[in-house]
N, C-alpha and C. Protein backbone atom coordinates (compact mmCIF):
# COMPACT_ATOMS: atom_id res chain seq x y z
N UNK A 1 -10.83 0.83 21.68
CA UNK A 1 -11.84 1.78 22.14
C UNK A 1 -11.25 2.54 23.31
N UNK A 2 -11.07 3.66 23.24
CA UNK A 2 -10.62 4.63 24.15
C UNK A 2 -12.03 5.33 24.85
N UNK A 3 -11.90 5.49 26.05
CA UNK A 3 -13.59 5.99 26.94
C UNK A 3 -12.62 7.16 27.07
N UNK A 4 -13.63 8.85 27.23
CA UNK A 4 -12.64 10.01 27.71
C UNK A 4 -14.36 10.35 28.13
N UNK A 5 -14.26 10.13 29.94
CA UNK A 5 -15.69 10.91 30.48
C UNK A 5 -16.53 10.02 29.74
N UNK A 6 -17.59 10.88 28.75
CA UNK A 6 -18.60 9.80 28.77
C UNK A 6 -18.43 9.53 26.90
N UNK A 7 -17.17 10.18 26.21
CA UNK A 7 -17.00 10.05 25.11
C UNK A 7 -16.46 8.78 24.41
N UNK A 8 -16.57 8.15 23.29
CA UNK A 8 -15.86 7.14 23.23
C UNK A 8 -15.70 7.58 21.88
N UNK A 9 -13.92 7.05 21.34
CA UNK A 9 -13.08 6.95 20.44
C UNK A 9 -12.81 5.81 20.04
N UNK A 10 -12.17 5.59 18.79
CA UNK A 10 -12.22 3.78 18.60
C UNK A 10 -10.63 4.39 17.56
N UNK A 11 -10.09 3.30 17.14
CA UNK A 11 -9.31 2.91 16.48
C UNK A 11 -9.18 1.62 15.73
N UNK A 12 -8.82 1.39 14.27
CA UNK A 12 -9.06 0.70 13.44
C UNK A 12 -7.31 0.15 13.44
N UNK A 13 -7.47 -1.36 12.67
CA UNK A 13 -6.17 -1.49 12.49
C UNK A 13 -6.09 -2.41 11.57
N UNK A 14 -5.18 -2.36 10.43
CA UNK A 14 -4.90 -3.37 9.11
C UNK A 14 -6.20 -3.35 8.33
N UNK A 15 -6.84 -3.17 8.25
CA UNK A 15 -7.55 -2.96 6.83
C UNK A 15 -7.50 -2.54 5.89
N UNK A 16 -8.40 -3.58 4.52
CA UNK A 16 -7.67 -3.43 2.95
C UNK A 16 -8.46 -1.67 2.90
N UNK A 17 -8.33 -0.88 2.22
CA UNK A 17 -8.80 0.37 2.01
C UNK A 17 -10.46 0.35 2.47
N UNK A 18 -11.17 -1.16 1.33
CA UNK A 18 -12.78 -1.01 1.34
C UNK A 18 -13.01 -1.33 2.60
N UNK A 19 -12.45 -1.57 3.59
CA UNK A 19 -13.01 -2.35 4.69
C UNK A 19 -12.80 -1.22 5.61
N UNK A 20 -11.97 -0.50 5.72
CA UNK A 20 -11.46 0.47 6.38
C UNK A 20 -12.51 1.92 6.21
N UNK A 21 -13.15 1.34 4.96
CA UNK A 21 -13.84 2.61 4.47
C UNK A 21 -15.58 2.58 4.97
N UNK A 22 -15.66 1.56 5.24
CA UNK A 22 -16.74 1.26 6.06
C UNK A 22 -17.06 1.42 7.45
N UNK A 23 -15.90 0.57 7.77
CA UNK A 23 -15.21 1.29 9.03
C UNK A 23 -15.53 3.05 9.50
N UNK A 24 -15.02 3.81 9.16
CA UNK A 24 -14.72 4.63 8.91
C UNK A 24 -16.34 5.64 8.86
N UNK A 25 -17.11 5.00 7.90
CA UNK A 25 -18.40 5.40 7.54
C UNK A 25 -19.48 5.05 8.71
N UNK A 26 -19.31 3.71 9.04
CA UNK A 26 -20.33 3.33 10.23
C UNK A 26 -19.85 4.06 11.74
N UNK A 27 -18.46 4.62 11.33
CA UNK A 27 -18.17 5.37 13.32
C UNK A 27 -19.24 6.10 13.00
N UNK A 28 -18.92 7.08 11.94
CA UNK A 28 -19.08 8.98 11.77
C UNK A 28 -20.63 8.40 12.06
N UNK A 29 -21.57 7.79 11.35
CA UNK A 29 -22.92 7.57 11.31
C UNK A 29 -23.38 7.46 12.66
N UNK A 30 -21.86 6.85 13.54
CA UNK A 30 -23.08 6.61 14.82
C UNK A 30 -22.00 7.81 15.95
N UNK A 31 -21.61 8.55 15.22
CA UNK A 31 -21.42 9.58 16.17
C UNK A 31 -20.17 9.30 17.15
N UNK A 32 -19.00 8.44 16.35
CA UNK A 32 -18.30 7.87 17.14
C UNK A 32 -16.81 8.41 16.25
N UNK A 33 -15.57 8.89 17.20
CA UNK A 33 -14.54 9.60 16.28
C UNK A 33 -13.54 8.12 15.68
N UNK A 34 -13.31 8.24 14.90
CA UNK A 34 -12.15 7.32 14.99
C UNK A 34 -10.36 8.11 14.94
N UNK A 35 -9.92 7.70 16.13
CA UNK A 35 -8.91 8.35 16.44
C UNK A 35 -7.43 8.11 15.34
N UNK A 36 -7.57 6.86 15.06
CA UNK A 36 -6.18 6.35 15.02
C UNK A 36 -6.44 5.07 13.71
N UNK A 37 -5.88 4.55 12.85
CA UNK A 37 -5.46 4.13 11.86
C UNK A 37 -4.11 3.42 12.44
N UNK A 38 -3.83 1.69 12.42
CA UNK A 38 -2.46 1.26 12.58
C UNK A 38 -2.45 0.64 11.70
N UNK A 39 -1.37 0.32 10.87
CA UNK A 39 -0.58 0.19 10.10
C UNK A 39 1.07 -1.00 9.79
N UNK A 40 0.52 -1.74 8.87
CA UNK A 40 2.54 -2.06 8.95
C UNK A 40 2.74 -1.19 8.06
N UNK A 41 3.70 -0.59 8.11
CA UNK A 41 4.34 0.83 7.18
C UNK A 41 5.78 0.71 7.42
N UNK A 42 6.62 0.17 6.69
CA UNK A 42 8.44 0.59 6.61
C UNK A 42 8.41 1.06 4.90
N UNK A 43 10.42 1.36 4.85
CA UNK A 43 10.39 1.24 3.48
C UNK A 43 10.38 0.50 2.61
N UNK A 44 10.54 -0.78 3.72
CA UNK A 44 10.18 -2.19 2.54
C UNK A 44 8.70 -2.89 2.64
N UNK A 45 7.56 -2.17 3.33
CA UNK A 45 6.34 -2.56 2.90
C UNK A 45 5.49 -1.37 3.06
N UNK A 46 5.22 -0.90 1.83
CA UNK A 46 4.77 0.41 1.72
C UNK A 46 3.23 0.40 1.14
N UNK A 47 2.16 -0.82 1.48
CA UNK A 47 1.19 -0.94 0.82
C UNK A 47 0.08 0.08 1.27
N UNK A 48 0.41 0.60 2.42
CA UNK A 48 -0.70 1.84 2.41
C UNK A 48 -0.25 3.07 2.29
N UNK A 49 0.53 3.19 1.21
CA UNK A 49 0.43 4.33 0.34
C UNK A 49 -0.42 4.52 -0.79
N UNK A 50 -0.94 2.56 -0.97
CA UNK A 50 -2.05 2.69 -1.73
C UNK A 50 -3.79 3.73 -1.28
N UNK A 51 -3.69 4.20 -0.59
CA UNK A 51 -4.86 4.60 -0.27
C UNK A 51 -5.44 5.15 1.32
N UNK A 52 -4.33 4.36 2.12
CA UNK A 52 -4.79 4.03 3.39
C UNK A 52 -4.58 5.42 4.52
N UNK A 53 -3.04 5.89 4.13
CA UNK A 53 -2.65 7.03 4.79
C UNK A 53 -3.43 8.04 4.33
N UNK A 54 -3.78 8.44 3.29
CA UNK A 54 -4.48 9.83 2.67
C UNK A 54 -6.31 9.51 3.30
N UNK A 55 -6.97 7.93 3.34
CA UNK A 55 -7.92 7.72 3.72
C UNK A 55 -8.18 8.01 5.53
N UNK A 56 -6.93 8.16 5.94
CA UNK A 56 -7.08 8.38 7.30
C UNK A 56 -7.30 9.89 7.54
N UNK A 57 -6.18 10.49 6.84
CA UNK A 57 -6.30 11.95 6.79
C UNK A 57 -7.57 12.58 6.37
N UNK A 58 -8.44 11.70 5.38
CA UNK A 58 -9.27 12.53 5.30
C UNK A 58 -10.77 12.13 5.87
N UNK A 59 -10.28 11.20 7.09
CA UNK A 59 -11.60 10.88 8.10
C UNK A 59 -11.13 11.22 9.63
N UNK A 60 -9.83 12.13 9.43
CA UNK A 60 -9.83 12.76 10.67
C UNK A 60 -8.82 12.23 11.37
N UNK A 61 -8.43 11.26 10.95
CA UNK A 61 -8.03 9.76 12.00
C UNK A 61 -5.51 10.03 11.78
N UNK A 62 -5.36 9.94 12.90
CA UNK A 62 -3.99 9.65 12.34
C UNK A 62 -3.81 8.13 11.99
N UNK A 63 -2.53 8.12 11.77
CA UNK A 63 -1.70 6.82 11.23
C UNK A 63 -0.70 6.71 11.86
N UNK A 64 -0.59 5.40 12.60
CA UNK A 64 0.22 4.81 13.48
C UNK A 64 1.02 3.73 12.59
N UNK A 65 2.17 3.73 12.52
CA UNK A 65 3.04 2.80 11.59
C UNK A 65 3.73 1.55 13.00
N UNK A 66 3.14 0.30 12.36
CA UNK A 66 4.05 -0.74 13.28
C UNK A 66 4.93 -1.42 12.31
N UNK A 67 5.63 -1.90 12.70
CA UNK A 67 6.95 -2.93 12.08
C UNK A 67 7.89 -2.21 11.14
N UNK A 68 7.84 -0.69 11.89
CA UNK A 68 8.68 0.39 10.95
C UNK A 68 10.42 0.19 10.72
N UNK A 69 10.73 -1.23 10.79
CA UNK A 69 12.18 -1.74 11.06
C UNK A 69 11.88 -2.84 10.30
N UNK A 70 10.43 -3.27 9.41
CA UNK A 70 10.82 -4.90 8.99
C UNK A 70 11.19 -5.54 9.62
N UNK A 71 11.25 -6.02 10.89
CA UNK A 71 11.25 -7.34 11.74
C UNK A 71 12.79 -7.01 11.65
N UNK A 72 13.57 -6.08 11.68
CA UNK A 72 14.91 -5.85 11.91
C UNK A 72 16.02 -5.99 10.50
N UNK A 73 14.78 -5.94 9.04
CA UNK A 73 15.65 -6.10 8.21
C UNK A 73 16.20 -4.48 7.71
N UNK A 74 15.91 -3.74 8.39
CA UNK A 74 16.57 -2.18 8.36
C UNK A 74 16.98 -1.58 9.76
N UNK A 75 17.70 -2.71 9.93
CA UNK A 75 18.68 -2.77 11.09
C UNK A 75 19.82 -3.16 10.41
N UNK A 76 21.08 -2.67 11.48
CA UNK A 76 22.51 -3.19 10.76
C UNK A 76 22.47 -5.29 11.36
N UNK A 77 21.09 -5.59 11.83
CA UNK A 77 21.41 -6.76 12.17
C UNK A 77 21.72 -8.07 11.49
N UNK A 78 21.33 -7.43 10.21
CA UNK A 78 22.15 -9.24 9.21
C UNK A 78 22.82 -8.52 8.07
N UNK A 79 23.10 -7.32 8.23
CA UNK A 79 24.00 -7.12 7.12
C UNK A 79 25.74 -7.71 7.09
N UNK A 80 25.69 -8.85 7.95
CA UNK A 80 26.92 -8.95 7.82
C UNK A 80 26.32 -11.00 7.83
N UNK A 81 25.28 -11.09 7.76
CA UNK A 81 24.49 -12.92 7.76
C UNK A 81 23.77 -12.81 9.06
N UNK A 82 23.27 -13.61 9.72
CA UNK A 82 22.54 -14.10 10.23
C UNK A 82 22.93 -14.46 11.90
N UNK A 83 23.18 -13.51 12.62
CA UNK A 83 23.39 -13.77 13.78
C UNK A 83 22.45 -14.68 14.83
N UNK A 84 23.29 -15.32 15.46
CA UNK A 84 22.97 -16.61 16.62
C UNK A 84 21.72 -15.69 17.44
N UNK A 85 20.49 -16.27 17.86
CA UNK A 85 19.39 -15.53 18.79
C UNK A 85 18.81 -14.66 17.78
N UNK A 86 18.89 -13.92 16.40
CA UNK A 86 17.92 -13.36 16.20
C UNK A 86 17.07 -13.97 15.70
N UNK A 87 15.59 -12.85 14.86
CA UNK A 87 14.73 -13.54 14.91
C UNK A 87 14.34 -14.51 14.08
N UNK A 88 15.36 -14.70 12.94
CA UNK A 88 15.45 -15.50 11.62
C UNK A 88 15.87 -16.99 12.51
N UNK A 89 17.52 -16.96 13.08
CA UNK A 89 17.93 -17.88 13.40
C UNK A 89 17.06 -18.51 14.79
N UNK A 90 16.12 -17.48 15.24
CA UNK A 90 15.17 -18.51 16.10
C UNK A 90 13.74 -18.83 15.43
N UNK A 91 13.63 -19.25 14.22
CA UNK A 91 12.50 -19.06 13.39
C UNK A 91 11.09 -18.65 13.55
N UNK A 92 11.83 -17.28 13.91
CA UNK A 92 10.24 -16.61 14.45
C UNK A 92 9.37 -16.47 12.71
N UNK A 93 8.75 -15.32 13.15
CA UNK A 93 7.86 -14.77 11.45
C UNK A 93 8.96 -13.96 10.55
N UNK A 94 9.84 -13.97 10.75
CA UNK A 94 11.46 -13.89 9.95
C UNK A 94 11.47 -15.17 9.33
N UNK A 95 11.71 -15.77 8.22
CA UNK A 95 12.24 -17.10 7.89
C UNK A 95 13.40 -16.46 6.88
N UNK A 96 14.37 -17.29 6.98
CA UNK A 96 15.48 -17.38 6.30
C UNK A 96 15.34 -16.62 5.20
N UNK A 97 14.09 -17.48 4.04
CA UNK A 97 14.45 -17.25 2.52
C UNK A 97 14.31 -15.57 2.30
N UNK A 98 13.14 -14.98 3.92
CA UNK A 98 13.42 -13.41 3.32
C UNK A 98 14.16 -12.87 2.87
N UNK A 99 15.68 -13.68 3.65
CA UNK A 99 16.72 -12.23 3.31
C UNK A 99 17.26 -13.14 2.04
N UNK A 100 16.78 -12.35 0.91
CA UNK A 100 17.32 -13.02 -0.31
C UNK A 100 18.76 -12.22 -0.43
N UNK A 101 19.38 -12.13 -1.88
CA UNK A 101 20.64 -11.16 -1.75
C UNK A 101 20.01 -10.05 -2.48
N UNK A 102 18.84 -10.29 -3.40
CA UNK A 102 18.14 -8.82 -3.62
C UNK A 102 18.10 -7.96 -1.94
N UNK A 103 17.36 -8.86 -1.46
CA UNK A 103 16.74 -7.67 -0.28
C UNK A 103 18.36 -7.39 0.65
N UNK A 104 19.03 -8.22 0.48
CA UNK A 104 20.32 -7.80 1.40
C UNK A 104 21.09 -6.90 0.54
N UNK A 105 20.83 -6.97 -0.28
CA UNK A 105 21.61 -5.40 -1.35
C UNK A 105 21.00 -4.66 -1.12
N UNK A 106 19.53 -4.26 -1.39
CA UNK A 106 18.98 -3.34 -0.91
C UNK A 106 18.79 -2.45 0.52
N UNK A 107 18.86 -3.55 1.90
CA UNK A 107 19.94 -3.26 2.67
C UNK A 107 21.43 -2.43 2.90
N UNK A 108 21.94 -3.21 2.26
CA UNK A 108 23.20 -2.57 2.51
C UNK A 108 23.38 -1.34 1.25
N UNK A 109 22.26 -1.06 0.81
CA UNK A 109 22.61 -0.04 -0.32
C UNK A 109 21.92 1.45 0.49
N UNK A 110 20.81 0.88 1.18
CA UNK A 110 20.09 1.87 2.29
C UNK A 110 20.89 1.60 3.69
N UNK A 111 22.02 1.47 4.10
CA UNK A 111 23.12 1.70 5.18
C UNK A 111 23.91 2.50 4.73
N UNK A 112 24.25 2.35 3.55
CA UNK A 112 25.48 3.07 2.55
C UNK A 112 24.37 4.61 3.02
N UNK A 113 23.23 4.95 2.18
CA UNK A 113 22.88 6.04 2.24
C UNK A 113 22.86 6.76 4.01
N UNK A 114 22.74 5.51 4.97
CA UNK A 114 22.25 6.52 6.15
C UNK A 114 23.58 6.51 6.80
N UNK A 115 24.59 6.06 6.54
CA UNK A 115 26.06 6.04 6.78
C UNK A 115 26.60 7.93 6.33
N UNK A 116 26.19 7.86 5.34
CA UNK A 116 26.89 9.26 4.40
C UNK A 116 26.04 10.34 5.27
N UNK A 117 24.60 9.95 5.58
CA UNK A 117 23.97 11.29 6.66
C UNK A 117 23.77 11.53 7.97
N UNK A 118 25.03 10.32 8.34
CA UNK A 118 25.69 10.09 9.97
C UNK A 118 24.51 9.58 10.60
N UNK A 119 23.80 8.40 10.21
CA UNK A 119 23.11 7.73 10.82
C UNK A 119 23.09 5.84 10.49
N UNK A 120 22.55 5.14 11.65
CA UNK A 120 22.21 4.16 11.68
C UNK A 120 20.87 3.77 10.86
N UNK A 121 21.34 2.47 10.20
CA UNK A 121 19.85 2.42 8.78
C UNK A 121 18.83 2.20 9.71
N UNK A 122 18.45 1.90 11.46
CA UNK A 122 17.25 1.54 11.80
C UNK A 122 17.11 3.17 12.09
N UNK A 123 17.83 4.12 12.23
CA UNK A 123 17.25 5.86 12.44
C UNK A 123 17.30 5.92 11.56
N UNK A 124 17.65 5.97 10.22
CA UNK A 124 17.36 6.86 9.22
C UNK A 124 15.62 6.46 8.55
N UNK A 125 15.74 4.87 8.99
CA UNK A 125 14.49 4.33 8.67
C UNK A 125 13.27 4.72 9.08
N UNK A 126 13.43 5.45 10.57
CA UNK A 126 12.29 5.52 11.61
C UNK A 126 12.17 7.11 10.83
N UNK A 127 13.26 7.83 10.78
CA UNK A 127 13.51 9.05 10.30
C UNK A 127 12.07 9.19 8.91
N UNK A 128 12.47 8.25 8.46
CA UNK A 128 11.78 8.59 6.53
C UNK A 128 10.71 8.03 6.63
N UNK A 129 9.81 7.41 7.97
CA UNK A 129 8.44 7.26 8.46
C UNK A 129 7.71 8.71 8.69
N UNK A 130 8.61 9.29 9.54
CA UNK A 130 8.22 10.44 10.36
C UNK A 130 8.35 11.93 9.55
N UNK A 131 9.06 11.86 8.13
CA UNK A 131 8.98 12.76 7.51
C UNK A 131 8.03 13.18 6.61
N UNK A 132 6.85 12.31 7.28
CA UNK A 132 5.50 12.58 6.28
C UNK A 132 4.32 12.96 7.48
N UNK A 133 3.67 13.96 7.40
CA UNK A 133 2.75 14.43 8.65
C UNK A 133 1.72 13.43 8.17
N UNK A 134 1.83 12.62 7.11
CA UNK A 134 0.22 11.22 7.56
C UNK A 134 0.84 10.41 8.19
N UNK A 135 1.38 10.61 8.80
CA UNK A 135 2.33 9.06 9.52
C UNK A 135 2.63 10.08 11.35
N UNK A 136 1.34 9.83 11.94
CA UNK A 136 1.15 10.49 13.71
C UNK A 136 2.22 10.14 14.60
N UNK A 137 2.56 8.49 14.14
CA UNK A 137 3.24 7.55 15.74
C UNK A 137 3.61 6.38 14.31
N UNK A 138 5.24 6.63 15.32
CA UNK A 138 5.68 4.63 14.96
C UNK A 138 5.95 4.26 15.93
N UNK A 139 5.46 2.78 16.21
CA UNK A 139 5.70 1.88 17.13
C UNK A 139 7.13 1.34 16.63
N UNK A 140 8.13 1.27 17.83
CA UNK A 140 9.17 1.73 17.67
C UNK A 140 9.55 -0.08 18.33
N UNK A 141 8.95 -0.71 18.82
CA UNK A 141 9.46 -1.89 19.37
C UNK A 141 11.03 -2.64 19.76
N UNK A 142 11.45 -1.67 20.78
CA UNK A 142 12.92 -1.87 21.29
C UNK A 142 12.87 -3.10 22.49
N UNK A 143 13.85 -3.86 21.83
CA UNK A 143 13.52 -5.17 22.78
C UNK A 143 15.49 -4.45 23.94
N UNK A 144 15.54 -3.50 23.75
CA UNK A 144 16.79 -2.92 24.89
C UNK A 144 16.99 -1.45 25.25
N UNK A 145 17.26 -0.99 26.44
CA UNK A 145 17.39 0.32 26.65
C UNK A 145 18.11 1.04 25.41
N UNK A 146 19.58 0.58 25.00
CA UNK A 146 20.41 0.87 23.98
C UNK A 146 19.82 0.98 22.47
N UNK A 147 18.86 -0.22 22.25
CA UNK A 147 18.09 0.10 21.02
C UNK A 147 17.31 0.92 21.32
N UNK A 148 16.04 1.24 22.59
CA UNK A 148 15.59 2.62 22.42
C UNK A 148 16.46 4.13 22.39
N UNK A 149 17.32 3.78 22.96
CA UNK A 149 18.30 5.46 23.02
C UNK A 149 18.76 5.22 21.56
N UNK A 150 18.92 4.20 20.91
CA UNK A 150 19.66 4.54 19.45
C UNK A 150 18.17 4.94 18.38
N UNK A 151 17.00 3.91 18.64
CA UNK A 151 16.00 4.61 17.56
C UNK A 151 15.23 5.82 18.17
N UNK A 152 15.35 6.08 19.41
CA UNK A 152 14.98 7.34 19.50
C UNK A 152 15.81 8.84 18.91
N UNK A 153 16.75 8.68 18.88
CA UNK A 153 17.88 9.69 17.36
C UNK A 153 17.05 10.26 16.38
N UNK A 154 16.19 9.00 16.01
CA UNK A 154 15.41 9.33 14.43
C UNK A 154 14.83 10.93 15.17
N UNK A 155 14.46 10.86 16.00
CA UNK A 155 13.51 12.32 16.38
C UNK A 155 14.15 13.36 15.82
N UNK A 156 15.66 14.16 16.22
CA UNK A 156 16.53 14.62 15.76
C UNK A 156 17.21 14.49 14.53
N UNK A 157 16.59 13.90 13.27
CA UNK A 157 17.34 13.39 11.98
C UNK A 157 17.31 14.51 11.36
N UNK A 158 17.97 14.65 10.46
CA UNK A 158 17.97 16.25 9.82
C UNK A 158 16.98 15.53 8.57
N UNK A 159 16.19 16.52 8.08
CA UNK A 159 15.68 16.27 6.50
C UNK A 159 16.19 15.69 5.30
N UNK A 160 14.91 15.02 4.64
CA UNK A 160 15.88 14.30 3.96
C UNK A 160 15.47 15.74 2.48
N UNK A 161 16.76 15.46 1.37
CA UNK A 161 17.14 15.64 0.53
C UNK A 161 16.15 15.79 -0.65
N UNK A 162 15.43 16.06 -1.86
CA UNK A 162 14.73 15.37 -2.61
C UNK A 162 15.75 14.29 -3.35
N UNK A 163 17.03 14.45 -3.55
CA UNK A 163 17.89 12.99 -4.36
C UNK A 163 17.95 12.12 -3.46
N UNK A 164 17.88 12.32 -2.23
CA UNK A 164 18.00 11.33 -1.07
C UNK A 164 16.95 10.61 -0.56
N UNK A 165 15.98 10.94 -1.12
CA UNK A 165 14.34 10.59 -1.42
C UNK A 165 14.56 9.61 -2.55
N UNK A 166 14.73 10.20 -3.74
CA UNK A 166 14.36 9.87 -4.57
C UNK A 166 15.63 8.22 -4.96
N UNK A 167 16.95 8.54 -4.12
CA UNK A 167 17.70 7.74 -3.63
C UNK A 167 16.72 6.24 -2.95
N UNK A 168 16.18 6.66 -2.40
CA UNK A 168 15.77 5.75 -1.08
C UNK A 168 14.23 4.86 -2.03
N UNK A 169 13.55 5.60 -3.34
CA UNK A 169 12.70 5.26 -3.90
C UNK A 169 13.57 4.09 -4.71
N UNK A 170 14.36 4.53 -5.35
CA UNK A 170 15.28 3.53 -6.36
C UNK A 170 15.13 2.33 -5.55
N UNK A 171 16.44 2.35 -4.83
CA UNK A 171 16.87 1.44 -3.92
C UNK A 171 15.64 0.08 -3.49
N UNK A 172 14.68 1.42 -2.75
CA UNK A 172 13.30 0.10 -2.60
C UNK A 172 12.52 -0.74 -2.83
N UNK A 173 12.74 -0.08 -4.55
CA UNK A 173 11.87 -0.56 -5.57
C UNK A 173 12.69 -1.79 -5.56
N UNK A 174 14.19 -2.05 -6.02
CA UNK A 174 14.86 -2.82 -5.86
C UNK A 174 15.35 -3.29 -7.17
């Protein structure tokens, strides 16, 4: 709930479409905006494309994408196994069996692509969030100055391609 003077704004977050849609219905009824829509949104969990981004757009509301890195699995950080301190090897909400060798091909098949368009797979990633105007804000969660100066790049990414799209659809599907 955001107060501006004597106005108040609200924001919704993770809801399945119907719940969101209620949401949504009971602000407007009581005269209340809803600003903002958050979201987990990367290219490896894309479930509110079922409904959720176009449902925001058309109640006014942007879309805020969190965990737009997969917990760092569209990072160059285990494409080479499982480094000492991250968040797998400290068994955070990472567990091991995620990174199967499907999803680590798919990985390293989406590095290959952001390699060839002179980028790092966590910018090209933040990049192909931000190339859709239903997608307002990604929470960008840099645990270092160096990781924010490197995912802040995505701002500056050049456009993507339609084969480089349609590249990045293959790949995800898996």
């Amino acid at each position: 709930i955001v107060r501006q003077g004597k106005a108040l704004y609200v924001g919704i977050s993770n809801y399945p479409t119907e719940s969101a849609k209620i949401c949504y219905d009971y602000l407007a009824a009581h005269d209340v905006p809803c600003l903002l829509y958050q979201g987990k949104y990367s290219m490896f969990v894309r479930d509110v494309e079922e409904g959720i981004l176009q449902q925001a757009k058309e109640n006014g509301s942007g879309f805020i994408a969190f965990s737009p890195l997969a917990e760092g699995l569209l990072t160059n950080r285990y494409l080479n196994g499982i480094p000492e301190g991250s968040r797998i090897a400290n068994g955070g909400h990472l567990k091991k069996e995620t990174l199967t060798e499907n999803v680590l091909g798919r990985m390293k098949a989406l590095n290959d692509l952001a390699c060839e368009r002179g980028q790092s797979l966590a910018e090209m990633a933040l990049a192909w969030l931000l190339k859709d105007d239903l997608v307002t804000s990604v929470i960008i969660g840099s645990s270092s100055v160096n990781q924010l100066e490197n995912n802040l790049k995505a701002i500056h990414s050049p456009g993507f391609s339609i084969e480089e799209l349609q590249r990045i659809e293959n790949i995800c599907k898996g």
